[in-house]
PDB file of N, CA and C in Angstrom:
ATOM      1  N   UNK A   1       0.853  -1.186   0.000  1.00  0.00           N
ATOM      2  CA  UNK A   1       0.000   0.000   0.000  1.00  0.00           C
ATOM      3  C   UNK A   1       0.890   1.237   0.000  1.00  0.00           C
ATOM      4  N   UNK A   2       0.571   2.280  -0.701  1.00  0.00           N
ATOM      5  CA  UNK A   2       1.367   3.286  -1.140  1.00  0.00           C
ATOM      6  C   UNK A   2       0.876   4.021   0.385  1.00  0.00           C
ATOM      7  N   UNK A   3       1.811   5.195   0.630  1.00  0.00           N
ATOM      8  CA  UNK A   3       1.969   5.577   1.969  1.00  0.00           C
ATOM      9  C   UNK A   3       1.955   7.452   2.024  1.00  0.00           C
ATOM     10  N   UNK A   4       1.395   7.921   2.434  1.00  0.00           N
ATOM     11  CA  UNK A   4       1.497   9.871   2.672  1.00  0.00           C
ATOM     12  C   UNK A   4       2.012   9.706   3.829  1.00  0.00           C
ATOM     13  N   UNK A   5       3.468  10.527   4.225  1.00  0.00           N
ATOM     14  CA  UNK A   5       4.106  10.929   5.688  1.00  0.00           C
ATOM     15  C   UNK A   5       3.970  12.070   5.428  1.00  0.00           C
ATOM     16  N   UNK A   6       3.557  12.421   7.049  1.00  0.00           N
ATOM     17  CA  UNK A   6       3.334  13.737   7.799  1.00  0.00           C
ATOM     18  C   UNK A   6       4.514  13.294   9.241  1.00  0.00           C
ATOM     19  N   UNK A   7       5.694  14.236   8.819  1.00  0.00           N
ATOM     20  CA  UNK A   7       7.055  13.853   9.776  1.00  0.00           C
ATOM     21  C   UNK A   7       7.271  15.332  10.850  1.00  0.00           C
ATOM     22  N   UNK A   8       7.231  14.938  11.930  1.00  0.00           N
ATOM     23  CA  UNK A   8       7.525  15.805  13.204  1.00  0.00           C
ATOM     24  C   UNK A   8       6.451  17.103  12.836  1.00  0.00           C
ATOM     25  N   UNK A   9       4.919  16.874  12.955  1.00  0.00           N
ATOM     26  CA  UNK A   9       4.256  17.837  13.084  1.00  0.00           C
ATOM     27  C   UNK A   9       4.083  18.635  14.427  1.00  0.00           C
ATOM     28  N   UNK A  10       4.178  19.795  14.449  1.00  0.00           N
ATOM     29  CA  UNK A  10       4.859  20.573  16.237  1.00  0.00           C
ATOM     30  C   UNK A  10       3.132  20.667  16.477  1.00  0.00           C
ATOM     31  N   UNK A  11       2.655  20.191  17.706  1.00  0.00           N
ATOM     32  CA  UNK A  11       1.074  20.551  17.889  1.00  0.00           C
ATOM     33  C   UNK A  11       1.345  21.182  19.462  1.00  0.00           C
ATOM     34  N   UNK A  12       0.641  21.625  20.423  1.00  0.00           N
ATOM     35  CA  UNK A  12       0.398  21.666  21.115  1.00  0.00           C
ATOM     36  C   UNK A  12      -0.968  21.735  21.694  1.00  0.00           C
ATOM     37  N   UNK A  13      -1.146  20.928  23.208  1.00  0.00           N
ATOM     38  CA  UNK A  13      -2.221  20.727  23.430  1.00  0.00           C
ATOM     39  C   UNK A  13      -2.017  20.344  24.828  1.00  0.00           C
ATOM     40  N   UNK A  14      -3.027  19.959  25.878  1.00  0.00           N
ATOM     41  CA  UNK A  14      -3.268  19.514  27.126  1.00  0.00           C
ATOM     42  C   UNK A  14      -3.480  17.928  27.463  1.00  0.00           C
ATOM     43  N   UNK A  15      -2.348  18.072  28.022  1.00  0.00           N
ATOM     44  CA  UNK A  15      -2.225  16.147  27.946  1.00  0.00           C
ATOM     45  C   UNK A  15      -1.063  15.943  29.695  1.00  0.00           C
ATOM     46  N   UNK A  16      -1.648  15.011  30.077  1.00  0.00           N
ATOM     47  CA  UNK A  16      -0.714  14.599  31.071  1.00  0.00           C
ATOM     48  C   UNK A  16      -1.664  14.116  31.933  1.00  0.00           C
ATOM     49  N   UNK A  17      -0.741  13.471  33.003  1.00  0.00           N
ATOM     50  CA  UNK A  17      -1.817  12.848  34.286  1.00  0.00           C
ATOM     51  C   UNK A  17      -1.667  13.557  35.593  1.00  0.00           C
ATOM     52  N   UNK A  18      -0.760  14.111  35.565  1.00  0.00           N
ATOM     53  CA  UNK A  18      -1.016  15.665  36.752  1.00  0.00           C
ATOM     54  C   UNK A  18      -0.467  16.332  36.787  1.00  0.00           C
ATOM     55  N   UNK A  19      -0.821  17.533  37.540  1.00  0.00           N
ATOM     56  CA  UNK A  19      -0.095  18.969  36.980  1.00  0.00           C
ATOM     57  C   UNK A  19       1.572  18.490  38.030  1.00  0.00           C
ATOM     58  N   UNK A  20       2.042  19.517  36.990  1.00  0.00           N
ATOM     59  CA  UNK A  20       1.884  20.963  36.340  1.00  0.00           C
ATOM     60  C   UNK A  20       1.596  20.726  34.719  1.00  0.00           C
ATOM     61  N   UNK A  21       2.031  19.135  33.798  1.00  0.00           N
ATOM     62  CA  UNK A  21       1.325  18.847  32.821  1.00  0.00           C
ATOM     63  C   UNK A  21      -0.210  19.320  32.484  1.00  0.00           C
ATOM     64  N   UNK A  22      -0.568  18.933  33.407  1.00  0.00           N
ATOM     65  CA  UNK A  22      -2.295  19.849  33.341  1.00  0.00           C
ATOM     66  C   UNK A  22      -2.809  20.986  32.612  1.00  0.00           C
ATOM     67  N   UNK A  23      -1.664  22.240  33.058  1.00  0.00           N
ATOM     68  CA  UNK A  23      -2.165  23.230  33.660  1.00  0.00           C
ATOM     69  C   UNK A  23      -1.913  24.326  32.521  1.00  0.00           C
ATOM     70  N   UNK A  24      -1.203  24.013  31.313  1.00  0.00           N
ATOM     71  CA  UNK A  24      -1.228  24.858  30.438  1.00  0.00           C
ATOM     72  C   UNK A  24      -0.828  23.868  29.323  1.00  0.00           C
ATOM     73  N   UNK A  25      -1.482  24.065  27.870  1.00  0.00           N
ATOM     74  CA  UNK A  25      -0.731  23.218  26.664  1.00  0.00           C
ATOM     75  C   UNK A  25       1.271  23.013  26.819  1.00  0.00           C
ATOM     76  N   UNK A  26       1.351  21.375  26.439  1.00  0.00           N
ATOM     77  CA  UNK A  26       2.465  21.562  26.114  1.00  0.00           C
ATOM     78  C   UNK A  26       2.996  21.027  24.596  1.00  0.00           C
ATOM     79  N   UNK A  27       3.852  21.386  24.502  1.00  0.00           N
ATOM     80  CA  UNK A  27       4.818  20.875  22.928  1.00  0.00           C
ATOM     81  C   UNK A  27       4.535  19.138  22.580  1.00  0.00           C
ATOM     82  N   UNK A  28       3.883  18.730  21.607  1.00  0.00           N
ATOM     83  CA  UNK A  28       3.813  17.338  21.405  1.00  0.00           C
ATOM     84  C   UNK A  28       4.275  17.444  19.832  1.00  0.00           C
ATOM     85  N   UNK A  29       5.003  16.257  19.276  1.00  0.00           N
ATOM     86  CA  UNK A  29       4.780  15.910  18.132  1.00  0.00           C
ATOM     87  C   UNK A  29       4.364  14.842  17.467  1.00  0.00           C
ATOM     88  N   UNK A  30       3.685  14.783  16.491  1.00  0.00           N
ATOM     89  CA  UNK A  30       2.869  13.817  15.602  1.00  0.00           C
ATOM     90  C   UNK A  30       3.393  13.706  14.076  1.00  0.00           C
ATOM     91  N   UNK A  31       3.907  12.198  14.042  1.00  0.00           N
ATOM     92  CA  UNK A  31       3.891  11.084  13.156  1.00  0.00           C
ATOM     93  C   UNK A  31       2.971  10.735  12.446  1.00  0.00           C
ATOM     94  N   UNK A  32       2.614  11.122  11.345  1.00  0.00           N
ATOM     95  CA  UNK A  32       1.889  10.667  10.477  1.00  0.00           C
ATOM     96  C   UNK A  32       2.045   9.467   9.459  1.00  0.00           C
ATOM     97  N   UNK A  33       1.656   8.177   9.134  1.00  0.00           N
ATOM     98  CA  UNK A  33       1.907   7.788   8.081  1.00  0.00           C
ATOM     99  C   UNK A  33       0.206   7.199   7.719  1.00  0.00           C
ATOM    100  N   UNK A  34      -0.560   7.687   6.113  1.00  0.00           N
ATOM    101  CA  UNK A  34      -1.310   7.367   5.900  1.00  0.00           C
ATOM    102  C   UNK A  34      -1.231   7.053   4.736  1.00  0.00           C
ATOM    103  N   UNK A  35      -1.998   5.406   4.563  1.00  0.00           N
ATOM    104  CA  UNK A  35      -2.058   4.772   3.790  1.00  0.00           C
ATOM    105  C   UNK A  35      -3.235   4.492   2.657  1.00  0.00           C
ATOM    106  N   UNK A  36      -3.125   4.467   0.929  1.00  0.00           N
ATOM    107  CA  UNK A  36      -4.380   4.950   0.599  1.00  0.00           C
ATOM    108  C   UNK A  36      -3.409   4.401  -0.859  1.00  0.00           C
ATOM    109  N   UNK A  37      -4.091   3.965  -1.536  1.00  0.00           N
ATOM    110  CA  UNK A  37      -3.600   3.418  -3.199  1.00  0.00           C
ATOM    111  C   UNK A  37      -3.523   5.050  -4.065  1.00  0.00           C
ATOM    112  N   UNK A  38      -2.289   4.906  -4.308  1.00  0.00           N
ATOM    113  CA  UNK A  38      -1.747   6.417  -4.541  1.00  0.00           C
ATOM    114  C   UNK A  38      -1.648   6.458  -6.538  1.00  0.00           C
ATOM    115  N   UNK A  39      -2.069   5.282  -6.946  1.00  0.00           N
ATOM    116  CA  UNK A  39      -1.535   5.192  -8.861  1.00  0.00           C
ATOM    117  C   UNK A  39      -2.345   6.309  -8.938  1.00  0.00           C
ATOM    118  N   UNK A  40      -3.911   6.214  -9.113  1.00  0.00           N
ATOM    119  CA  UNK A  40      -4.317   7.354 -10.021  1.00  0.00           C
ATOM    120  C   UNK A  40      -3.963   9.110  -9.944  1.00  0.00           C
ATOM    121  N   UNK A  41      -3.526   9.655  -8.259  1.00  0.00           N
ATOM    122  CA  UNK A  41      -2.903  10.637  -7.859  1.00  0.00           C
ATOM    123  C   UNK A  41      -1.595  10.650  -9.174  1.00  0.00           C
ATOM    124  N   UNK A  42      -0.499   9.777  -9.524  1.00  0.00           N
ATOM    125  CA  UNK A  42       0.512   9.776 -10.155  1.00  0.00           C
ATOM    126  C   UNK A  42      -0.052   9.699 -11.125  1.00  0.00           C
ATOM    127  N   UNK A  43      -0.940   9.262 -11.643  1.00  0.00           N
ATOM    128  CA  UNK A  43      -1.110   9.337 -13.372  1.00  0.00           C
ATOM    129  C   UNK A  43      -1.933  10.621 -13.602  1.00  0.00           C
ATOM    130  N   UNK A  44      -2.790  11.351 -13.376  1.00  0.00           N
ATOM    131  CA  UNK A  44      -3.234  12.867 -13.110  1.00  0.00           C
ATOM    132  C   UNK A  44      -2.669  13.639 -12.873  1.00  0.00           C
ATOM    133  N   UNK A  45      -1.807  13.474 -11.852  1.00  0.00           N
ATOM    134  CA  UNK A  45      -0.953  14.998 -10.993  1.00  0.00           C
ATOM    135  C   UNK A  45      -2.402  15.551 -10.381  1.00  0.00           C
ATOM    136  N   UNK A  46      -3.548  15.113  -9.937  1.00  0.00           N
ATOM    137  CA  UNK A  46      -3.962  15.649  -9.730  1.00  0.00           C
ATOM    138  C   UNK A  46      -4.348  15.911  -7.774  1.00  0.00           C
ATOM    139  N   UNK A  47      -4.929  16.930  -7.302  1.00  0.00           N
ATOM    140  CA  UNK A  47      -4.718  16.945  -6.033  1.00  0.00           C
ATOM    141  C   UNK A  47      -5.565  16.382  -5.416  1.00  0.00           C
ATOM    142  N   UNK A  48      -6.676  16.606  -6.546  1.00  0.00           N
ATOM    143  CA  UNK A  48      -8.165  15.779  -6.048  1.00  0.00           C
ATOM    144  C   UNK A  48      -7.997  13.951  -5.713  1.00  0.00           C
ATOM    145  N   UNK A  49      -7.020  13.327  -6.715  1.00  0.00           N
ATOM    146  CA  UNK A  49      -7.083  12.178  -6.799  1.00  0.00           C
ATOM    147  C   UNK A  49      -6.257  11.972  -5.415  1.00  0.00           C
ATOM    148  N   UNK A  50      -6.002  12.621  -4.633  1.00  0.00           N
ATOM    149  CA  UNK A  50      -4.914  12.484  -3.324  1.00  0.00           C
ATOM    150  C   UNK A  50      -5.777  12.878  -2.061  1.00  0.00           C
ATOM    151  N   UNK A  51      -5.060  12.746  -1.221  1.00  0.00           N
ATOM    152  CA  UNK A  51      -5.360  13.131   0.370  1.00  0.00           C
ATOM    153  C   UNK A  51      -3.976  14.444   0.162  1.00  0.00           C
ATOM    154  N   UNK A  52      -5.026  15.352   0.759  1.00  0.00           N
ATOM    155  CA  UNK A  52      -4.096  17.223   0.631  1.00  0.00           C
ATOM    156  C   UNK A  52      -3.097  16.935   2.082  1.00  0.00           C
ATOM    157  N   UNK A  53      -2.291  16.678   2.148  1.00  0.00           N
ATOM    158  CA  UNK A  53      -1.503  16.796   3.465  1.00  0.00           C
ATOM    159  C   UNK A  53      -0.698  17.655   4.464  1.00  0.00           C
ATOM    160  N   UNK A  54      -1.547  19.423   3.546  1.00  0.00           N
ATOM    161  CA  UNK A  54      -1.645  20.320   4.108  1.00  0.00           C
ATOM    162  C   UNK A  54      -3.173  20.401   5.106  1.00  0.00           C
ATOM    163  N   UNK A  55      -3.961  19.784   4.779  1.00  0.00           N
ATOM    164  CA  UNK A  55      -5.262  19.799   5.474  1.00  0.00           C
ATOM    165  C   UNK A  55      -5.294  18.975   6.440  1.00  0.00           C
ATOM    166  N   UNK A  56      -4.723  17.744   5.959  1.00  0.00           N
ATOM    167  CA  UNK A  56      -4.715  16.615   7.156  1.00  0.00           C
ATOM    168  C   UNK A  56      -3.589  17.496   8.566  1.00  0.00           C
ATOM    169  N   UNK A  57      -2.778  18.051   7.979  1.00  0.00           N
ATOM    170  CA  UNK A  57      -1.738  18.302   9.707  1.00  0.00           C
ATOM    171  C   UNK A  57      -2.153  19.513  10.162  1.00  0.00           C
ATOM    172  N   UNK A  58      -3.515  20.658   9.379  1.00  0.00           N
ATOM    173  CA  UNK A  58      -3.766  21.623   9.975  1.00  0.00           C
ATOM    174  C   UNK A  58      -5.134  21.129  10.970  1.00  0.00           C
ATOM    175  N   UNK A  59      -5.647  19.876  10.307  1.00  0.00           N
ATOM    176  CA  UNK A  59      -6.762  19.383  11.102  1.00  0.00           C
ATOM    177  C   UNK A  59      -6.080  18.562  12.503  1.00  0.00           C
ATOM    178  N   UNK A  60      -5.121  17.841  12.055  1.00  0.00           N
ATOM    179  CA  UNK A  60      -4.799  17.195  13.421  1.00  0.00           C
ATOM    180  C   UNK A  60      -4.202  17.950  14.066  1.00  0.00           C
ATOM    181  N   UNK A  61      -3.743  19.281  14.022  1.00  0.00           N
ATOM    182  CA  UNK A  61      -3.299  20.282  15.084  1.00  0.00           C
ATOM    183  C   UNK A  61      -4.469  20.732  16.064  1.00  0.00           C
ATOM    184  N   UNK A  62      -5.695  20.701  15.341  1.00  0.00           N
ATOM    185  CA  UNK A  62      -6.772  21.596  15.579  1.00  0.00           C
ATOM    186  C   UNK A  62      -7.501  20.643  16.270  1.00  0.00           C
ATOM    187  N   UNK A  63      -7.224  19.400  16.186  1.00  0.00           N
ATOM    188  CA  UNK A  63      -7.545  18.279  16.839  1.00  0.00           C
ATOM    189  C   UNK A  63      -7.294  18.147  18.454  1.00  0.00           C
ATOM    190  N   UNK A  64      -5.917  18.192  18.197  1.00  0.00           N
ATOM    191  CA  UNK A  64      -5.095  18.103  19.845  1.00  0.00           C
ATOM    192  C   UNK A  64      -4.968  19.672  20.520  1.00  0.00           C
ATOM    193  N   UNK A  65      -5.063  20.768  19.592  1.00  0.00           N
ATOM    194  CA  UNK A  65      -5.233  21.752  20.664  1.00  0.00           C
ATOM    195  C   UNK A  65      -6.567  21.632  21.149  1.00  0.00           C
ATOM    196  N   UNK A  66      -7.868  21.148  20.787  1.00  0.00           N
ATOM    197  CA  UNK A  66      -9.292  21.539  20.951  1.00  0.00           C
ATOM    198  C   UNK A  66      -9.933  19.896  22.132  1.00  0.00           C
ATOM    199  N   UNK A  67      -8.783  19.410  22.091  1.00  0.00           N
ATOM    200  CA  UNK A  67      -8.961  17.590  23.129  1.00  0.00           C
ATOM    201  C   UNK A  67      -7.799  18.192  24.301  1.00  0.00           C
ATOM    202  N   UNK A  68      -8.102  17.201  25.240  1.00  0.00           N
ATOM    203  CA  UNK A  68      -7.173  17.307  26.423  1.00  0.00           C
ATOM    204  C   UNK A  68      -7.456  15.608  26.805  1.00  0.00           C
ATOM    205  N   UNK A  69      -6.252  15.029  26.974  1.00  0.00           N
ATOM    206  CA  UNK A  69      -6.448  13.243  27.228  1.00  0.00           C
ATOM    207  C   UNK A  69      -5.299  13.472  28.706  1.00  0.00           C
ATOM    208  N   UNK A  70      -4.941  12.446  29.048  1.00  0.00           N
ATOM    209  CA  UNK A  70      -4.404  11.736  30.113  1.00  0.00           C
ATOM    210  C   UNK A  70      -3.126  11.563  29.526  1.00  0.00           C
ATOM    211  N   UNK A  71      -3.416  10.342  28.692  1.00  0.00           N
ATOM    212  CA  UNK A  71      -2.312   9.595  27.587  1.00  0.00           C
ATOM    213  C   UNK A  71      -2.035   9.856  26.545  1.00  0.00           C
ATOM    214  N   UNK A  72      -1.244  10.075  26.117  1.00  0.00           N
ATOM    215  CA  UNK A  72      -0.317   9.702  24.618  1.00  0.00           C
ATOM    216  C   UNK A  72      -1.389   8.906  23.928  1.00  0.00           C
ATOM    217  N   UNK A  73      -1.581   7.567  24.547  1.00  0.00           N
ATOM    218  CA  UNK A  73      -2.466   6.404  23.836  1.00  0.00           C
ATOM    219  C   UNK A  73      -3.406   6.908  23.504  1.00  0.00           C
ATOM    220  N   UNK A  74      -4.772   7.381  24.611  1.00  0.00           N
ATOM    221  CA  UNK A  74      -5.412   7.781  23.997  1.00  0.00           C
ATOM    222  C   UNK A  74      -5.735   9.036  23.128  1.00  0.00           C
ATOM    223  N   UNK A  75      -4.865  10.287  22.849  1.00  0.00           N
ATOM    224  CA  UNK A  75      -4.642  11.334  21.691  1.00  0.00           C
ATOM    225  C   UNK A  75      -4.463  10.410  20.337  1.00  0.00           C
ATOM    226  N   UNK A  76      -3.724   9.440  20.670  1.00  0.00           N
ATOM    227  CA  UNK A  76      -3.447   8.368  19.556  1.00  0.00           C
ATOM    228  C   UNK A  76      -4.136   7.694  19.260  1.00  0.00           C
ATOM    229  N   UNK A  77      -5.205   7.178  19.495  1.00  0.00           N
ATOM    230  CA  UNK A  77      -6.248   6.440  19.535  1.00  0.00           C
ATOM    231  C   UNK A  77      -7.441   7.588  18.672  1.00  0.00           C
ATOM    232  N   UNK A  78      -7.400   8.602  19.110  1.00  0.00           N
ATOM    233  CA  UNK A  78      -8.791   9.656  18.684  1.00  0.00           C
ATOM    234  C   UNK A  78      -8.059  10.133  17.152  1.00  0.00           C
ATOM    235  N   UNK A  79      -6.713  10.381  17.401  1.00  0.00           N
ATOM    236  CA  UNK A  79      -6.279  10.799  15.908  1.00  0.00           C
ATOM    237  C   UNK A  79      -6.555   9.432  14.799  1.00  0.00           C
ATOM    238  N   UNK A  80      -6.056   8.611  15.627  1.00  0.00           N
ATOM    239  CA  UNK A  80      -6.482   7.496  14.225  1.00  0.00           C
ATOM    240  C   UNK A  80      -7.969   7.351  14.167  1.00  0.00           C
ATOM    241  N   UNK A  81      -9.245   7.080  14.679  1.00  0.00           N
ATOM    242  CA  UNK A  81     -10.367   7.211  14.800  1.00  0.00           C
ATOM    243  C   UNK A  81     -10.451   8.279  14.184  1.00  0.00           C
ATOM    244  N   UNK A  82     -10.359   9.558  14.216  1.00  0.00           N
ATOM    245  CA  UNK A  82     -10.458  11.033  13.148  1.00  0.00           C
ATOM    246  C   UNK A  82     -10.071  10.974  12.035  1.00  0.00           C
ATOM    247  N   UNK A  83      -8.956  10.372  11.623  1.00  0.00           N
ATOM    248  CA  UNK A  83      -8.365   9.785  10.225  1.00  0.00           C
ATOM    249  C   UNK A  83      -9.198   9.054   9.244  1.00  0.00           C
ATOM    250  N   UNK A  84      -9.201   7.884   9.515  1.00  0.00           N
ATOM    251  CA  UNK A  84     -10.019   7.119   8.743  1.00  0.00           C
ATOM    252  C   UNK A  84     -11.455   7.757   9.190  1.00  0.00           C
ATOM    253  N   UNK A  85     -12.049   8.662   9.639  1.00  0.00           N
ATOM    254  CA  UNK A  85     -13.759   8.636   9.741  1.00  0.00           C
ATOM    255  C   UNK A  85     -13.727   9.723   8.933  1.00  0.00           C
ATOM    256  N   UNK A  86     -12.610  10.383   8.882  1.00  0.00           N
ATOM    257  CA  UNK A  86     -12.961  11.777   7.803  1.00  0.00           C
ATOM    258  C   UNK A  86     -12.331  11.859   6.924  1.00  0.00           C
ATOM    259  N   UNK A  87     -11.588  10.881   5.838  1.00  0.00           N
ATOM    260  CA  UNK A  87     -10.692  11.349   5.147  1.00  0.00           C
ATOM    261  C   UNK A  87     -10.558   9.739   4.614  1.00  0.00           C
ATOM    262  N   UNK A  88     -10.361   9.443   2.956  1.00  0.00           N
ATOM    263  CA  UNK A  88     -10.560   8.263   2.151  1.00  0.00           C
ATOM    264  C   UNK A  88      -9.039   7.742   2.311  1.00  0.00           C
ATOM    265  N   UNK A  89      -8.661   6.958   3.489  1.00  0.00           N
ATOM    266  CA  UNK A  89      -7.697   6.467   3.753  1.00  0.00           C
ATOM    267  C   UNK A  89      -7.982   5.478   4.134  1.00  0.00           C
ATOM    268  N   UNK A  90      -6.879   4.239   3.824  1.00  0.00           N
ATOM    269  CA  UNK A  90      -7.097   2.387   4.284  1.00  0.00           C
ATOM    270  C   UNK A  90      -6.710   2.213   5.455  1.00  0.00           C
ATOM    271  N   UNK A  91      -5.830   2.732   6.581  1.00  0.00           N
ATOM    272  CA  UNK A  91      -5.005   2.471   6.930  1.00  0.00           C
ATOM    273  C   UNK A  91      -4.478   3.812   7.719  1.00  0.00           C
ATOM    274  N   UNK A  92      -3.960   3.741   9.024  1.00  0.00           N
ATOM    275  CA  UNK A  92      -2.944   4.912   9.304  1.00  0.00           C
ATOM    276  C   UNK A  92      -1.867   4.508  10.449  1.00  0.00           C
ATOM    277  N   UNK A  93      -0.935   5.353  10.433  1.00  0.00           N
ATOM    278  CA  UNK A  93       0.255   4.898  11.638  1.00  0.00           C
ATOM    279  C   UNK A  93       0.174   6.511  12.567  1.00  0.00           C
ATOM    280  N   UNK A  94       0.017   6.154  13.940  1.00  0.00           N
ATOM    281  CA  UNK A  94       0.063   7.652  14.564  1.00  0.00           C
ATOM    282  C   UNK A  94       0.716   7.396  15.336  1.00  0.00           C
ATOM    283  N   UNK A  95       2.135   8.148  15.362  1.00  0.00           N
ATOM    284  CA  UNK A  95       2.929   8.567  16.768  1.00  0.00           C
ATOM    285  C   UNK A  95       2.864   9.818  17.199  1.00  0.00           C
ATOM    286  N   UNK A  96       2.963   9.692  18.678  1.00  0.00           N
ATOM    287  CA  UNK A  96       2.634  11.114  19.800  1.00  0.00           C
ATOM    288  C   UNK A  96       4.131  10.627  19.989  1.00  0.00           C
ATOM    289  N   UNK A  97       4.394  11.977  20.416  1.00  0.00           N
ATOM    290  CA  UNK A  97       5.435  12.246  21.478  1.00  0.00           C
ATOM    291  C   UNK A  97       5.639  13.340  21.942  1.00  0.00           C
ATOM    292  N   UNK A  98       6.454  13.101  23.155  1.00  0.00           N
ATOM    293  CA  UNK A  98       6.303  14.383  23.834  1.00  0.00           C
ATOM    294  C   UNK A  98       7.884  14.706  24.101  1.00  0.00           C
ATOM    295  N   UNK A  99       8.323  15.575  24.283  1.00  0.00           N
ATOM    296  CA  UNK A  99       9.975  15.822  23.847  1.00  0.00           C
ATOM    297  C   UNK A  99      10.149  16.346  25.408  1.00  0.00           C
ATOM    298  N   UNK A 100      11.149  15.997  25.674  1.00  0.00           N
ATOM    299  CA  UNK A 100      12.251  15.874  26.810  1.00  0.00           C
ATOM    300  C   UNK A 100      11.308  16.102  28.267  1.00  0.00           C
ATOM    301  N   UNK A 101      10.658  15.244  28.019  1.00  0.00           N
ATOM    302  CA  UNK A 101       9.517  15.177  29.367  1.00  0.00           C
ATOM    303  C   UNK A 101      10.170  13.968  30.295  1.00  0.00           C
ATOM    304  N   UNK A 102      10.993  13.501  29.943  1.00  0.00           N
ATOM    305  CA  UNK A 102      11.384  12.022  30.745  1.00  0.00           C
ATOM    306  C   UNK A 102      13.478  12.577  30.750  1.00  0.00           C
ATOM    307  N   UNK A 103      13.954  11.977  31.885  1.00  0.00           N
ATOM    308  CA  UNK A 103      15.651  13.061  31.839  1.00  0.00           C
ATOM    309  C   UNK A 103      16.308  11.870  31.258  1.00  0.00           C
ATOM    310  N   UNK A 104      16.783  12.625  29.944  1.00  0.00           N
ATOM    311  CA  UNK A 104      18.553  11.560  29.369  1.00  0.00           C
ATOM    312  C   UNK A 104      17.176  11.430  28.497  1.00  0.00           C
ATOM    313  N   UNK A 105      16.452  11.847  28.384  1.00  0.00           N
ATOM    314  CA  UNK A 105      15.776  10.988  26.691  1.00  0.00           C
ATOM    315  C   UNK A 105      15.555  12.627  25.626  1.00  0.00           C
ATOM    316  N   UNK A 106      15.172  12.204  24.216  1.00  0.00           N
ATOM    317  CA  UNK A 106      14.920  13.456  23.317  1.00  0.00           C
ATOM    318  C   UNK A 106      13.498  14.000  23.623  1.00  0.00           C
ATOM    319  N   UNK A 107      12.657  12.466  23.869  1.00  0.00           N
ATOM    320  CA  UNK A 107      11.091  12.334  23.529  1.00  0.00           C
ATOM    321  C   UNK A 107      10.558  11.110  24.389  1.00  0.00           C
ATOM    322  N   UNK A 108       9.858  11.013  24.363  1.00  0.00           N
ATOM    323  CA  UNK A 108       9.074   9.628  24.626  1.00  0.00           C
ATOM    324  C   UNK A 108       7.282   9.750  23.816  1.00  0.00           C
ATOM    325  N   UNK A 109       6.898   8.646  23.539  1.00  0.00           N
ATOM    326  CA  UNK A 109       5.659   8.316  22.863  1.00  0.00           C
ATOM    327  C   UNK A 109       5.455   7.237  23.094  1.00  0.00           C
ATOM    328  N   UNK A 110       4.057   7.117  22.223  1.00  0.00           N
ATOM    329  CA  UNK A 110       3.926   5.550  21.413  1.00  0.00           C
ATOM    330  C   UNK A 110       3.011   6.040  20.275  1.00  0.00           C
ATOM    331  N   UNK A 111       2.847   4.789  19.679  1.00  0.00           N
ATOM    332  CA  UNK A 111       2.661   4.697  18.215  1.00  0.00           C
ATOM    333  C   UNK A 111       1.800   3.335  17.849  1.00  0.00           C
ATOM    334  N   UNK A 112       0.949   3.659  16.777  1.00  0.00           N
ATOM    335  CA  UNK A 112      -0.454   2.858  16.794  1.00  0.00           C
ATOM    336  C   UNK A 112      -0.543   2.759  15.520  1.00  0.00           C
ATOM    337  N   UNK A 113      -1.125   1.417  15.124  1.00  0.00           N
ATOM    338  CA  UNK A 113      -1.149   1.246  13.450  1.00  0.00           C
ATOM    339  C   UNK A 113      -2.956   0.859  13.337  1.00  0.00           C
ATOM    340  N   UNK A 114      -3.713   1.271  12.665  1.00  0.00           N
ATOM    341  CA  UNK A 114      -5.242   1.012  12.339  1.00  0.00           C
ATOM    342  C   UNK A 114      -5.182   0.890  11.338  1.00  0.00           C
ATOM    343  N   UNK A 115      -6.267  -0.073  11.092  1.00  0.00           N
ATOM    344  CA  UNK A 115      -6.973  -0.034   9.492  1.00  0.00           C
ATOM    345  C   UNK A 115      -8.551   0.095   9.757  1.00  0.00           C
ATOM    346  N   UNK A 116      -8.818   0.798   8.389  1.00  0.00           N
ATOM    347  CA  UNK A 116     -10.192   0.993   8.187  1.00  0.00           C
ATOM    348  C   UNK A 116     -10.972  -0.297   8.474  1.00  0.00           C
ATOM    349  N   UNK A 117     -12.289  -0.056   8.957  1.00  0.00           N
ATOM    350  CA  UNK A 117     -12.766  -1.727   9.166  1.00  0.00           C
ATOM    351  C   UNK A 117     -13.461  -2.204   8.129  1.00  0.00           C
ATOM    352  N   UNK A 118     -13.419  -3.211   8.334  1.00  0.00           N
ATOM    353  CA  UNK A 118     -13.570  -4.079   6.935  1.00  0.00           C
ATOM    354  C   UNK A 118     -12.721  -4.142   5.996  1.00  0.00           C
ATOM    355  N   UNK A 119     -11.311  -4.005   6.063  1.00  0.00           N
ATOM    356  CA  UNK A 119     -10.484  -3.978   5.193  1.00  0.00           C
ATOM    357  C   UNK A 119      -9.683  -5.192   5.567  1.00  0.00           C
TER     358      UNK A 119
END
């Protein structure tokens, strides 16, 4: 299956399990990889025959600033659920992370692979 990456999108939003995480948005980034049979996009050039992947990372910004979760998992869980329910994709890969929230690391996350159902 042919693949659209959306690489280190900067979002911010309200996520954590207690303050001071709480208490004001912080810096997360999101991994995109969405999956979707890409030939007729290449034989058109056209934009219509594609998923716009300027729309998809202004929506999933608008996503996680406008949600507040606990977990990583579940932001990850609602982005892939938002993916495939709004947008003609088979398939998606979503990583969260959250950057230098844990000491001696860059980031920490996790990362979730869905497919559309019935596929």
């Amino acid at each position: 299956m042919d693949r659209i990456i959306i690489s280190d999108l900067q979002t911010t939003g309200i996520i954590g399990v207690k303050h001071p995480e709480r208490d004001k948005p912080q810096i997360l980034l999101i991994n995109l990889t969405l999956y979707r049979d890409l030939r007729l996009a290449g034989q058109t050039d056209s934009i219509t025959d594609t998923v716009n992947y300027s729309t998809i990372a202004s929506a999933v910004g608008e996503q996680v600033s406008d949600t507040q979760f606990h977990t990583v998992e579940a932001l990850a869980e609602h982005l892939s659920n938002y993916l495939l329910s709004n947008y003609p994709l088979n398939a998606v890969r979503v990583r969260v992370e959250k950057p230098k929230k844990v000491s001696n690391t860059a980031r920490v996350g996790v990362e979730i692979f869905r497919r559309k159902s019935g596929l």
